[in-house]
PDB file of N, CA and C in Angstrom:
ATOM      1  N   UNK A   1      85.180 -52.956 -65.911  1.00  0.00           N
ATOM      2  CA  UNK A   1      85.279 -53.143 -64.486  1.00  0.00           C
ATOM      3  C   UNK A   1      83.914 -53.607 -63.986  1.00  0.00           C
ATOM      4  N   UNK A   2      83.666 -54.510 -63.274  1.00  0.00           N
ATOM      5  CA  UNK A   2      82.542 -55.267 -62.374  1.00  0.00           C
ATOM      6  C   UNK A   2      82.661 -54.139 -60.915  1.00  0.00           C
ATOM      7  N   UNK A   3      81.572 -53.958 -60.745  1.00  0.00           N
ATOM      8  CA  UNK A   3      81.518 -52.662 -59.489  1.00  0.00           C
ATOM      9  C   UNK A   3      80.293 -53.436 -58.905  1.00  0.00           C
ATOM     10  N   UNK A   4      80.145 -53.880 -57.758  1.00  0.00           N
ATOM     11  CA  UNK A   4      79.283 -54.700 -56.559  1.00  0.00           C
ATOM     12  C   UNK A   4      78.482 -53.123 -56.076  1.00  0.00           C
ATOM     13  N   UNK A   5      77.239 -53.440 -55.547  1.00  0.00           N
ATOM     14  CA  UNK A   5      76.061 -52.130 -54.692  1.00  0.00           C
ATOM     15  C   UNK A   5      75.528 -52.848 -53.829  1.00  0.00           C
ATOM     16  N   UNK A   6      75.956 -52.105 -52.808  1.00  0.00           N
ATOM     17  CA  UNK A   6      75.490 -53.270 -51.418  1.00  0.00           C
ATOM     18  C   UNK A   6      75.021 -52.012 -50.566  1.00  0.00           C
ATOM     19  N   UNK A   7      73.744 -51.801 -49.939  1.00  0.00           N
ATOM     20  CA  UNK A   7      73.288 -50.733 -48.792  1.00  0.00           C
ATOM     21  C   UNK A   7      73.245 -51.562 -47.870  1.00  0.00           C
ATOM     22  N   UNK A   8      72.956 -51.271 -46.368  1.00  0.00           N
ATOM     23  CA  UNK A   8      73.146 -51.389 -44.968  1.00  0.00           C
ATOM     24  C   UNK A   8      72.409 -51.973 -44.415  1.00  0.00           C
ATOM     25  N   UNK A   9      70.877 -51.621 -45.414  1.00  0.00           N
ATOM     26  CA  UNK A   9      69.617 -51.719 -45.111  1.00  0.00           C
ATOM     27  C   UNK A   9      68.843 -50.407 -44.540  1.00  0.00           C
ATOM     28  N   UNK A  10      68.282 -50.443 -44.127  1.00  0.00           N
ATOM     29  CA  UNK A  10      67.236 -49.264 -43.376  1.00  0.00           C
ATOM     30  C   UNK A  10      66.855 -48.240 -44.445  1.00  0.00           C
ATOM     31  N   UNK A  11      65.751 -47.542 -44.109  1.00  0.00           N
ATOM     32  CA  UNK A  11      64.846 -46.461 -44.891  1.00  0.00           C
ATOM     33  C   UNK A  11      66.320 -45.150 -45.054  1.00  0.00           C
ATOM     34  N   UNK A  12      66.639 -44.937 -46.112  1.00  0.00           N
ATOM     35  CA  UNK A  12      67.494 -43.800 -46.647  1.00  0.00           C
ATOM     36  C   UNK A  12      66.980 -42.805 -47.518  1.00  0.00           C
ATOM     37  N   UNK A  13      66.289 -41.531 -47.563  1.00  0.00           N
ATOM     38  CA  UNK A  13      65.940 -41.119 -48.912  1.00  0.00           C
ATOM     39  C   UNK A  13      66.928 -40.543 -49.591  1.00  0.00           C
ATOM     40  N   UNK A  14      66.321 -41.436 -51.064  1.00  0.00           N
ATOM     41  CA  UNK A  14      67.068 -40.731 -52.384  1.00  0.00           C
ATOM     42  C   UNK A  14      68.252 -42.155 -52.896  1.00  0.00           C
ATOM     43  N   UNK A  15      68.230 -42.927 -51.628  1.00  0.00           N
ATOM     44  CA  UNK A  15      68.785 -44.194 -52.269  1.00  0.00           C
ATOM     45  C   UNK A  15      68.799 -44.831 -53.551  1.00  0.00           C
ATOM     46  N   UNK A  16      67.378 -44.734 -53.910  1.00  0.00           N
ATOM     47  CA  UNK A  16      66.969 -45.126 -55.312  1.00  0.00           C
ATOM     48  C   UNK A  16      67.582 -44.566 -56.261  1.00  0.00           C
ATOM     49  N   UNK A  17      67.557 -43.407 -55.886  1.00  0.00           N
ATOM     50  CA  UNK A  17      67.901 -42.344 -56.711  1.00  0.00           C
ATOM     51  C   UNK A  17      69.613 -42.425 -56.805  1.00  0.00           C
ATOM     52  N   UNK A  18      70.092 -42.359 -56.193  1.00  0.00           N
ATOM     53  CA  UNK A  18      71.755 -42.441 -56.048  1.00  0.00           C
ATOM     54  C   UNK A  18      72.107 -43.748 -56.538  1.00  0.00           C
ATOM     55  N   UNK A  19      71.506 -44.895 -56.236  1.00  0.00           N
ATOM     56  CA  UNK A  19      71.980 -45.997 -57.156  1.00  0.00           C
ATOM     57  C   UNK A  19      71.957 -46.166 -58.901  1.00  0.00           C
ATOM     58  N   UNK A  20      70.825 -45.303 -58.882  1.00  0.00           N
ATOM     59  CA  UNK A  20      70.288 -45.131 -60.260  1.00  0.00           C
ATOM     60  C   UNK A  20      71.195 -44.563 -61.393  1.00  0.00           C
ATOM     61  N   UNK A  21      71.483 -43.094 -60.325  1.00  0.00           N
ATOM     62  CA  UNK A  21      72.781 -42.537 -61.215  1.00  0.00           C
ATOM     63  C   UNK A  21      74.028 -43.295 -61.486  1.00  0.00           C
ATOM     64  N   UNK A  22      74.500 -43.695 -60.176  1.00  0.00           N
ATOM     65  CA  UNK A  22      75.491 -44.452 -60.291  1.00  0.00           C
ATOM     66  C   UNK A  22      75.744 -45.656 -61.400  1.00  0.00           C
ATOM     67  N   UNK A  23      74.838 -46.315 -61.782  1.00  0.00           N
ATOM     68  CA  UNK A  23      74.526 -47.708 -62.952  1.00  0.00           C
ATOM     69  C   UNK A  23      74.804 -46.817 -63.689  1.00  0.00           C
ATOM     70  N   UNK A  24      73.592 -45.587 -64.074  1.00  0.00           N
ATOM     71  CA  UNK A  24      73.614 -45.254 -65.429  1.00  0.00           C
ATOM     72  C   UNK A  24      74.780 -44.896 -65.733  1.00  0.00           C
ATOM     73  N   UNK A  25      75.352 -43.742 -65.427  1.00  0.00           N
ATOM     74  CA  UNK A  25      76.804 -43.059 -65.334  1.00  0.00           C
ATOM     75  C   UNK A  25      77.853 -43.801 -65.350  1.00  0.00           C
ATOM     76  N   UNK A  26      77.875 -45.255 -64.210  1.00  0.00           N
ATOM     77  CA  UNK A  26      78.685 -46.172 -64.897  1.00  0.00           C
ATOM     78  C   UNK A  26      78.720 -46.902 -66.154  1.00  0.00           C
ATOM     79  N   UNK A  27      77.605 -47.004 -66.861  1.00  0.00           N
ATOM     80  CA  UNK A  27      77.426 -47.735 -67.602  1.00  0.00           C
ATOM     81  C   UNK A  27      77.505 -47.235 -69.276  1.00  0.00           C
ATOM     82  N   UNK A  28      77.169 -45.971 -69.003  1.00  0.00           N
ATOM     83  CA  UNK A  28      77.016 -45.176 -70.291  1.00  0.00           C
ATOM     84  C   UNK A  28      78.457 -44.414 -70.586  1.00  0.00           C
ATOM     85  N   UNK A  29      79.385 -43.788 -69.070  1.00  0.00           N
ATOM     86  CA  UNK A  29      80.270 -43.201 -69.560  1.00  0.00           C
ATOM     87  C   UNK A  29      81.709 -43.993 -69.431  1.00  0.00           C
ATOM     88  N   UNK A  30      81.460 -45.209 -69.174  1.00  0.00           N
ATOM     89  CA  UNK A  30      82.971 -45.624 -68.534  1.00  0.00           C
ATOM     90  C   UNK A  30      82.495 -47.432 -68.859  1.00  0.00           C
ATOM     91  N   UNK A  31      81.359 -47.813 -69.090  1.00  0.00           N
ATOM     92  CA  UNK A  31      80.786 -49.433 -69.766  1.00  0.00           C
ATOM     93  C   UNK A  31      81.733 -50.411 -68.696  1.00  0.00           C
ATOM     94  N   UNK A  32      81.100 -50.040 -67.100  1.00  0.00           N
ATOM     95  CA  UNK A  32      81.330 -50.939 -66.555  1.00  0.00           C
ATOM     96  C   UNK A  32      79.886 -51.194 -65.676  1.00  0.00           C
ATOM     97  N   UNK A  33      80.447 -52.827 -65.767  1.00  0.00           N
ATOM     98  CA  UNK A  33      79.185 -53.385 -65.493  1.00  0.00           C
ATOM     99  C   UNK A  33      78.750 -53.944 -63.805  1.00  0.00           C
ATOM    100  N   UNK A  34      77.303 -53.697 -63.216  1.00  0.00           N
ATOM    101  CA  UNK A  34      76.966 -53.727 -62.126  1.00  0.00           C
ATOM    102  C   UNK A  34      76.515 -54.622 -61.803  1.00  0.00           C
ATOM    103  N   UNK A  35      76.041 -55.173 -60.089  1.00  0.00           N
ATOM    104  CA  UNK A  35      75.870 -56.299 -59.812  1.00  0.00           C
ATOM    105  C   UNK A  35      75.027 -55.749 -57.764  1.00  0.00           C
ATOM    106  N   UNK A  36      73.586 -55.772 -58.007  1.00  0.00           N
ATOM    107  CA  UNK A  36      73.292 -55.274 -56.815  1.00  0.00           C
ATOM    108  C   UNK A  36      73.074 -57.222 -55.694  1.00  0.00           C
ATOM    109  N   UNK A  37      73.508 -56.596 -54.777  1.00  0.00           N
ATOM    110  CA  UNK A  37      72.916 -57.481 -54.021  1.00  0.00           C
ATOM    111  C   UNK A  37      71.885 -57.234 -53.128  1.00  0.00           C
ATOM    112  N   UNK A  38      71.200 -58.172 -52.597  1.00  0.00           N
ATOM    113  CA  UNK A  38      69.544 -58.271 -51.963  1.00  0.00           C
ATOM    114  C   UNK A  38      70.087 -58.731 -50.672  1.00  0.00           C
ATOM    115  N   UNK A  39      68.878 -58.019 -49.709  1.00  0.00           N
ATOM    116  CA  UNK A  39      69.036 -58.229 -48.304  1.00  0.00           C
ATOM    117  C   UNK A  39      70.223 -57.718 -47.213  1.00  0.00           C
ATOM    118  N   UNK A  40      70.977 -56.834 -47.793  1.00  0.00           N
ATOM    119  CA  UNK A  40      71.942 -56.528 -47.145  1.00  0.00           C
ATOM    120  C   UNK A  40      73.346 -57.128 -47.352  1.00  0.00           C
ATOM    121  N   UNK A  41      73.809 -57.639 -46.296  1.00  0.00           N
ATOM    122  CA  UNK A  41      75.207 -58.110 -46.122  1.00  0.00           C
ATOM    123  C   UNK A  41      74.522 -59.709 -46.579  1.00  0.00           C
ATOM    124  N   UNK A  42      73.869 -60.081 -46.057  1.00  0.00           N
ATOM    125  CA  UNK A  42      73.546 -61.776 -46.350  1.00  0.00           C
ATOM    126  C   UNK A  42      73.418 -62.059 -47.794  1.00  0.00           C
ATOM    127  N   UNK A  43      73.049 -61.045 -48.969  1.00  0.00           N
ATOM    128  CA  UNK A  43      73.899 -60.864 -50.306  1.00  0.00           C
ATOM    129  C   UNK A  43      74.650 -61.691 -50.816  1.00  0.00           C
ATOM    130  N   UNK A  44      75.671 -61.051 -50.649  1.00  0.00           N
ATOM    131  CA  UNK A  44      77.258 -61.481 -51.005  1.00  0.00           C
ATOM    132  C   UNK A  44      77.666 -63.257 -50.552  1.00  0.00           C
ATOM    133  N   UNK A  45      77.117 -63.057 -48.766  1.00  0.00           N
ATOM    134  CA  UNK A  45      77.158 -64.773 -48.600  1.00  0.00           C
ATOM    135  C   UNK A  45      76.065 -65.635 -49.195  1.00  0.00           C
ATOM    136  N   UNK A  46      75.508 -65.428 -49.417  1.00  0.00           N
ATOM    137  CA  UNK A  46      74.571 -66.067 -49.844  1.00  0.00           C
ATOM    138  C   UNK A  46      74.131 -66.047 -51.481  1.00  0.00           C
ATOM    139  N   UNK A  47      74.867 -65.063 -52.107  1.00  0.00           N
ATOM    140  CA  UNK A  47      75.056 -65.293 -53.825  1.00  0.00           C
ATOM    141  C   UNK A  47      73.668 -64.660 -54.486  1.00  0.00           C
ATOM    142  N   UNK A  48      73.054 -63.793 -53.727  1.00  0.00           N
ATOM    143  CA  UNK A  48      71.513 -63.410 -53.780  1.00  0.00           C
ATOM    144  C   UNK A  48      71.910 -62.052 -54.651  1.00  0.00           C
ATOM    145  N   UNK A  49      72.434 -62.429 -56.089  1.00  0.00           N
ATOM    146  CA  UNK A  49      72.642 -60.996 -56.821  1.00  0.00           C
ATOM    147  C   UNK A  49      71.871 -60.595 -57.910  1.00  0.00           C
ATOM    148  N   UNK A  50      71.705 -59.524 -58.702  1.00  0.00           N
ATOM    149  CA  UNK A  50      70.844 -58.991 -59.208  1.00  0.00           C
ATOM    150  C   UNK A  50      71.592 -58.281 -60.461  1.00  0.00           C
ATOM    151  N   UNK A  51      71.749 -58.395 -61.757  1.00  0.00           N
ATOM    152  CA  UNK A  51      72.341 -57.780 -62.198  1.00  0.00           C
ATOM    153  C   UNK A  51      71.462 -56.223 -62.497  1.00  0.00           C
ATOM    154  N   UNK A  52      72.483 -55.160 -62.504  1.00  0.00           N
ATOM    155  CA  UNK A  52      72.216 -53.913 -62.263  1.00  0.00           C
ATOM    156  C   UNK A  52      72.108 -53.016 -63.857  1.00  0.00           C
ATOM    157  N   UNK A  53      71.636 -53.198 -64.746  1.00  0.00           N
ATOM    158  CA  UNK A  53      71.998 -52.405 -65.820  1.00  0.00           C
ATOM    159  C   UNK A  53      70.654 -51.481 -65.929  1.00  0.00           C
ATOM    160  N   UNK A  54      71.068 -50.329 -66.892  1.00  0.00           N
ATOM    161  CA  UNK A  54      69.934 -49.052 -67.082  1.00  0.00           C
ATOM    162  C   UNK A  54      68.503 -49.707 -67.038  1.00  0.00           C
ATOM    163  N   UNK A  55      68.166 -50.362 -67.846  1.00  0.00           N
ATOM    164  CA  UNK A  55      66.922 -50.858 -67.790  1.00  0.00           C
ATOM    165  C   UNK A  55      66.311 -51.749 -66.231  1.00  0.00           C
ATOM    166  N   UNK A  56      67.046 -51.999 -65.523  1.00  0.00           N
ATOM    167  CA  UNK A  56      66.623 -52.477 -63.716  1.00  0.00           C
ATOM    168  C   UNK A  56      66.779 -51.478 -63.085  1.00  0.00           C
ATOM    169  N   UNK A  57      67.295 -50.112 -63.245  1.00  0.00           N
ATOM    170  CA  UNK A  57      67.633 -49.483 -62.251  1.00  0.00           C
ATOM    171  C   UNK A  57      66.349 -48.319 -62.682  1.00  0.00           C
ATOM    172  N   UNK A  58      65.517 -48.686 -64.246  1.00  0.00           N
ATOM    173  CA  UNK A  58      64.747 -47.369 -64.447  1.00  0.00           C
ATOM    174  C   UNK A  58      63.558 -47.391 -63.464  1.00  0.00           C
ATOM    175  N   UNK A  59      62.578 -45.952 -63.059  1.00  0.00           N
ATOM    176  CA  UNK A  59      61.487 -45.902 -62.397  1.00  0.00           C
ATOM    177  C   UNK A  59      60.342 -46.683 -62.948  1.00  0.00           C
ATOM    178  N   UNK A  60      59.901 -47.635 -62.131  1.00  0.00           N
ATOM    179  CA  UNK A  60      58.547 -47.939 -62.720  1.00  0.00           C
ATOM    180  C   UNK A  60      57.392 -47.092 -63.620  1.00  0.00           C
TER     181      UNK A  60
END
């Protein structure tokens, strides 16, 4: 399954953190694959995507 991550924008804490799980957990227990988009909603129209796997989503 392809699963899209799109936030609202604005300062959220723990965002990082909740997307993070989400990749990994998708990815490790169920091997479906992610796809974040940038900038909000203008994202999706605009094709501005990011693929999402364990290694992009780890902490610097």
């Amino acid at each position: 399954m392809r699963v899209g991550v799109l936030t609202g924008g604005g300062d959220c804490p723990g965002r990082n953190a909740v997307i993070r799980a989400v990749v990994r957990k998708g990815v490790q227990e169920y091997g479906y694959t992610f796809t974040g988009f940038r900038d909000g909603w203008r994202g999706p129209l605009l094709d501005r995507t990011v693929p999402l796997g364990i290694p992009a989503v780890r902490p610097p």
